[in-house]
N, C-alpha and C. Protein backbone atom coordinates (compact mmCIF):
# COMPACT_ATOMS: atom_id res chain seq x y z
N UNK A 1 -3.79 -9.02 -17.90
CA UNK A 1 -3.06 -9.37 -16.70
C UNK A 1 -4.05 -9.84 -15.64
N UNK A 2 -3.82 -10.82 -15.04
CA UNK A 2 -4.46 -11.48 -14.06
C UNK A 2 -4.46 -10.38 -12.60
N UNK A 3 -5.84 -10.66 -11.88
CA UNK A 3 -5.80 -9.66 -11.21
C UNK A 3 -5.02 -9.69 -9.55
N UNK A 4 -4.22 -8.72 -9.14
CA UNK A 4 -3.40 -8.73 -7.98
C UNK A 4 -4.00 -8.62 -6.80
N UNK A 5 -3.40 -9.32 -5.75
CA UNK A 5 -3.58 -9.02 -4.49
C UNK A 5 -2.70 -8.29 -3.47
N UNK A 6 -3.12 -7.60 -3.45
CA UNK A 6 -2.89 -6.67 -2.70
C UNK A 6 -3.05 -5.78 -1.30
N UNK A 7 -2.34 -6.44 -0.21
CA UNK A 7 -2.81 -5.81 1.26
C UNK A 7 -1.52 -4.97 2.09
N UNK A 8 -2.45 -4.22 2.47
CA UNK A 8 -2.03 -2.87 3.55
C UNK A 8 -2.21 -3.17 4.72
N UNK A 9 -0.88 -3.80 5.20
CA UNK A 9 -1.26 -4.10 7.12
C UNK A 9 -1.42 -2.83 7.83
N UNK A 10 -1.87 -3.52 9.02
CA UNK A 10 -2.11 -1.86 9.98
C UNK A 10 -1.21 -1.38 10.35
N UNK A 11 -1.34 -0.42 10.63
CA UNK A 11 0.00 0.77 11.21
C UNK A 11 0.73 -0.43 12.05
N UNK A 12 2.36 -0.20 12.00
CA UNK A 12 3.13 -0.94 12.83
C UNK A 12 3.66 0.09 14.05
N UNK A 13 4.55 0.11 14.50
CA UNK A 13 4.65 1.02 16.17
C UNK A 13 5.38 1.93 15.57
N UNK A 14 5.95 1.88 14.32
CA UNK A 14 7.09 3.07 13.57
C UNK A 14 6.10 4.07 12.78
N UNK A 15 4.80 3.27 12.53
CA UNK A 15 3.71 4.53 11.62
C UNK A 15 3.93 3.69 10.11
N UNK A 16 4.54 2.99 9.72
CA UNK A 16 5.02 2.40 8.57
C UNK A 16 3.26 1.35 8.55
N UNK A 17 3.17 0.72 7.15
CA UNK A 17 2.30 -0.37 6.81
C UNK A 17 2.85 -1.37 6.09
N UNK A 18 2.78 -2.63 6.60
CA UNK A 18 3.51 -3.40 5.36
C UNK A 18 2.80 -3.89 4.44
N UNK A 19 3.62 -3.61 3.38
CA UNK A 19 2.64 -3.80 1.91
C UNK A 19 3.31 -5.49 1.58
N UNK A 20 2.24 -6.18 0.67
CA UNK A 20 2.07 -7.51 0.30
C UNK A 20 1.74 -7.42 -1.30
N UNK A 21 2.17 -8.07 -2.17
CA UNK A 21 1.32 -8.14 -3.38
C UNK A 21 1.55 -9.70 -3.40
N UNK A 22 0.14 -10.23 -3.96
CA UNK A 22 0.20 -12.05 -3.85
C UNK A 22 0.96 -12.19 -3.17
N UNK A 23 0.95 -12.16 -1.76
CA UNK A 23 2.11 -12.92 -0.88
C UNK A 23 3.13 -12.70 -0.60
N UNK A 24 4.27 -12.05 -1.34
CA UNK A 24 5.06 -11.29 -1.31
C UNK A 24 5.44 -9.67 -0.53
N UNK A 25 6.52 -10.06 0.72
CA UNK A 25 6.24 -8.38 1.00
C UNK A 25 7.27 -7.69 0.54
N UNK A 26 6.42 -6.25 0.44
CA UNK A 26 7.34 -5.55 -0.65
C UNK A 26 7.72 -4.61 0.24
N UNK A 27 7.49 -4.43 1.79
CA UNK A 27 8.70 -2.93 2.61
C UNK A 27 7.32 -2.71 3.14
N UNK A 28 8.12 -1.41 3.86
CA UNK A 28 6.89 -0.42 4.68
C UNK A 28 6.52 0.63 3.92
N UNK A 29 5.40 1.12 3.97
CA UNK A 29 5.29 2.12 3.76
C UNK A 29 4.45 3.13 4.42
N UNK A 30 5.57 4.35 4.47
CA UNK A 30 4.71 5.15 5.44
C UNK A 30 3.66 6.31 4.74
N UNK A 31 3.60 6.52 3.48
CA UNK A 31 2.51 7.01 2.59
C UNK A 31 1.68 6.40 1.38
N UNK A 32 0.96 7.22 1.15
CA UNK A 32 0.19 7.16 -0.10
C UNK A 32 1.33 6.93 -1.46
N UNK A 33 2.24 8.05 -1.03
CA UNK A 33 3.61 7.73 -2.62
C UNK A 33 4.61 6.26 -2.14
N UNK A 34 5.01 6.18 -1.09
CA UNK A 34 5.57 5.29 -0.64
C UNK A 34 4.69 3.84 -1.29
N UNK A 35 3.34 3.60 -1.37
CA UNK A 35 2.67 2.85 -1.78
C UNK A 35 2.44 2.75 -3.17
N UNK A 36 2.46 3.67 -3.60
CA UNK A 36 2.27 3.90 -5.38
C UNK A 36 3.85 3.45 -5.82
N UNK A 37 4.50 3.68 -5.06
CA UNK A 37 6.32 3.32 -5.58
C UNK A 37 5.75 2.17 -5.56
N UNK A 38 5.60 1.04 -4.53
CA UNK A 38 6.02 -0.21 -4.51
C UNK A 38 5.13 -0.75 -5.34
N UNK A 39 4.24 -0.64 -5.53
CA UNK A 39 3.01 -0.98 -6.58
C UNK A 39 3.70 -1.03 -7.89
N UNK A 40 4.30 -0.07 -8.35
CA UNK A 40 4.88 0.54 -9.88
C UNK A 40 5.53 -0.75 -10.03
N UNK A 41 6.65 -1.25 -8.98
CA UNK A 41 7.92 -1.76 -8.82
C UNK A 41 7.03 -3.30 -8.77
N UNK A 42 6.23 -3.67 -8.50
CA UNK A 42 5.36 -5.04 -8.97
C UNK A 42 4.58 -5.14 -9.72
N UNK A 43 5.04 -4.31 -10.67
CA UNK A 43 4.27 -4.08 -12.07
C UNK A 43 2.95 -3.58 -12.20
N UNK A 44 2.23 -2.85 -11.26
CA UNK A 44 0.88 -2.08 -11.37
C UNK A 44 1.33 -0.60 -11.56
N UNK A 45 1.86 -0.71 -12.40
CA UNK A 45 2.25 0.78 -13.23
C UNK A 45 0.97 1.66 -13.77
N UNK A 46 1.10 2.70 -13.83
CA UNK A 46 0.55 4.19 -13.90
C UNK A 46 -0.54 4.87 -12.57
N UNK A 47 -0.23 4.17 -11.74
CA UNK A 47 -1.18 4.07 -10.67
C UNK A 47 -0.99 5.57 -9.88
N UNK A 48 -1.38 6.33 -9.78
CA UNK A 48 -0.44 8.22 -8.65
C UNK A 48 -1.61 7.40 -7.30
N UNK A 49 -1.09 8.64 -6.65
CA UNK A 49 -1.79 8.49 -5.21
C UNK A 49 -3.23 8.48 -5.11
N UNK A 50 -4.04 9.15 -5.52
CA UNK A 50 -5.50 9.14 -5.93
C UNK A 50 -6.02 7.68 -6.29
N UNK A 51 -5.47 6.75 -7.22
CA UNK A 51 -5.55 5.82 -7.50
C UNK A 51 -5.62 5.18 -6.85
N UNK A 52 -4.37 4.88 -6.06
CA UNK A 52 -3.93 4.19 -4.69
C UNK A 52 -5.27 4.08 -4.18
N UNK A 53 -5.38 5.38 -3.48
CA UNK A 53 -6.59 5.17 -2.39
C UNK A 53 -7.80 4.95 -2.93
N UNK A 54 -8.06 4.72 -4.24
CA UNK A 54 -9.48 4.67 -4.83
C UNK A 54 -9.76 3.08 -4.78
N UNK A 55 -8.33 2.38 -5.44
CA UNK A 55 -8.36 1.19 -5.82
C UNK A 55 -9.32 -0.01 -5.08
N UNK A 56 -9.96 -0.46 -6.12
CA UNK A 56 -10.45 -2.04 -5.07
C UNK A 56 -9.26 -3.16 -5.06
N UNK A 57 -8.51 -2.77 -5.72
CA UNK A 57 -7.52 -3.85 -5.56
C UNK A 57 -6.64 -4.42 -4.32
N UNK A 58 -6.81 -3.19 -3.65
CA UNK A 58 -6.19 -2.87 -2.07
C UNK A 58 -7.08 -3.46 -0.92
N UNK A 59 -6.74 -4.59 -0.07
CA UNK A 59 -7.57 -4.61 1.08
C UNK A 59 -6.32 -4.10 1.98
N UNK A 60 -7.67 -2.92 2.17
CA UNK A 60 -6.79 -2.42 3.98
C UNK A 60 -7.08 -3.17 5.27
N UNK A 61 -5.88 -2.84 5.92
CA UNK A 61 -6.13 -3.79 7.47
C UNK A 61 -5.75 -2.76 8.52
N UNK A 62 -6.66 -2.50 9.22
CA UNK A 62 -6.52 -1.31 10.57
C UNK A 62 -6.99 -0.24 9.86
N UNK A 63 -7.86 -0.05 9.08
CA UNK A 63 -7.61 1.29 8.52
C UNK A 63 -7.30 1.95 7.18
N UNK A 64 -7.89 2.68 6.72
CA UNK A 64 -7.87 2.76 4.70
C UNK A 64 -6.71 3.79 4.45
N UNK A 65 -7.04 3.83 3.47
CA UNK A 65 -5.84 5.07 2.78
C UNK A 65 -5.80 6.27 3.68
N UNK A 66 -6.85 6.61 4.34
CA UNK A 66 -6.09 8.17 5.20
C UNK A 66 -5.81 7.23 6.19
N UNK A 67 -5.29 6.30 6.55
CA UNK A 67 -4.49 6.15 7.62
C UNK A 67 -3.10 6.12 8.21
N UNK A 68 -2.78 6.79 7.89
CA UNK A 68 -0.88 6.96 8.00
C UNK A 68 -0.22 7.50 9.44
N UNK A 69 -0.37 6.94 10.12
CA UNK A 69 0.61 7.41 11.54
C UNK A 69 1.95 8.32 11.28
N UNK A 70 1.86 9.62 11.97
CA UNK A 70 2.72 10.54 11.69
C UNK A 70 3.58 9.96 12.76
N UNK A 71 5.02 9.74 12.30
CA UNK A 71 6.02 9.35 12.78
C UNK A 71 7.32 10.52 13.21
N UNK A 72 7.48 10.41 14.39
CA UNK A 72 8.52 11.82 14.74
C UNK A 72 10.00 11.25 15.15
């Protein structure tokens, strides 16, 4: 499989990130699982949360995997 692109915008004003794969956006997400869902769901299957945040496949923007704005 050809390799994906994949970006994590910065926190938006809700705490959410919007996720992209090649160009495509796939929702917000406000976690680490929230991110591993949408990943699965564009075919980068077996990926858990650990992964997520390990991955080079991911460019973050504002901020890496511990960045998640707690939303109230």
């Amino acid at each position: 499989m050809a390799e994906r692109r994949v970006i994590v915008d910065r926190p938006g004003e809700g705490g959410g990130r919007r996720v992209q794969v090649d160009g495509e956006s796939l929702g917000m997400a406000y976690n680490l699982h929230d991110l591993s869902v949408f990943l699965e769901r564009a075919g980068l299957e077996g990926l858990d949360e650990l992964d997520v945040a390990m991955s080079p496949l991911i460019e973050w923007h504002g901020g890496g995997p511990e960045v998640w704005p707690a939303t109230d």
